[in-house]
C-alpha atoms as a PDB file:
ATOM      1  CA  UNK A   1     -90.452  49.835 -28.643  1.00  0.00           C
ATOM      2  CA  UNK A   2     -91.631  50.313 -24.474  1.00  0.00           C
ATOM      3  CA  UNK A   3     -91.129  53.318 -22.836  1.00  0.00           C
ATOM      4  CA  UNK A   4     -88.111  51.218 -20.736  1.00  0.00           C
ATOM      5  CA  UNK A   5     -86.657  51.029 -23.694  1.00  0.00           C
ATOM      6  CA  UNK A   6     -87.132  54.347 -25.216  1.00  0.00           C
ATOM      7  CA  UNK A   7     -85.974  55.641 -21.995  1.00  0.00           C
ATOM      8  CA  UNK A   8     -83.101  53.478 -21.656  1.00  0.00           C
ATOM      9  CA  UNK A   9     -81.991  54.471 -25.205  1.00  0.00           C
ATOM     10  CA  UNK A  10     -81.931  58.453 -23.960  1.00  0.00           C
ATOM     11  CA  UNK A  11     -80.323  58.183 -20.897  1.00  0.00           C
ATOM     12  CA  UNK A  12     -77.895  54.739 -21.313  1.00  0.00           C
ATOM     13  CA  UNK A  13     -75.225  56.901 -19.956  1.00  0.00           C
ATOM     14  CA  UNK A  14     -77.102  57.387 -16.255  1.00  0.00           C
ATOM     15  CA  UNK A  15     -79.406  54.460 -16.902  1.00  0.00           C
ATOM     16  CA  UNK A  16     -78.205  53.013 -13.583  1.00  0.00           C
ATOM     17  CA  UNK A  17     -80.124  55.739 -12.216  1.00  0.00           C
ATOM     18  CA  UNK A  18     -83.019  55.181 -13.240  1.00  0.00           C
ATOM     19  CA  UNK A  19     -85.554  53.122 -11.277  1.00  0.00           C
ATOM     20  CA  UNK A  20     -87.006  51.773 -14.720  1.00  0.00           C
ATOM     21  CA  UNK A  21     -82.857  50.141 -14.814  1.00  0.00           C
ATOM     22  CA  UNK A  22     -81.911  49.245 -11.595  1.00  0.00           C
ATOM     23  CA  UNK A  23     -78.467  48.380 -13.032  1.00  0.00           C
ATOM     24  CA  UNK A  24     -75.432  48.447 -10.744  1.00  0.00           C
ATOM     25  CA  UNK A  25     -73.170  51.644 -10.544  1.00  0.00           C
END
């Protein structure tokens, strides 16, 4: 597991804020 996804996995719900998950809004 990578800290992206680790991260990812903890915040999916705001993971469009996160600069690791540039993901659109």
């Amino acid at each position: 597991m990578t800290a992206a996804t680790a991260k990812d996995a903890t915040d999916q719900g705001t993971d469009h804020h996160s600069p690791l998950r540039a993901s659109p809004p």
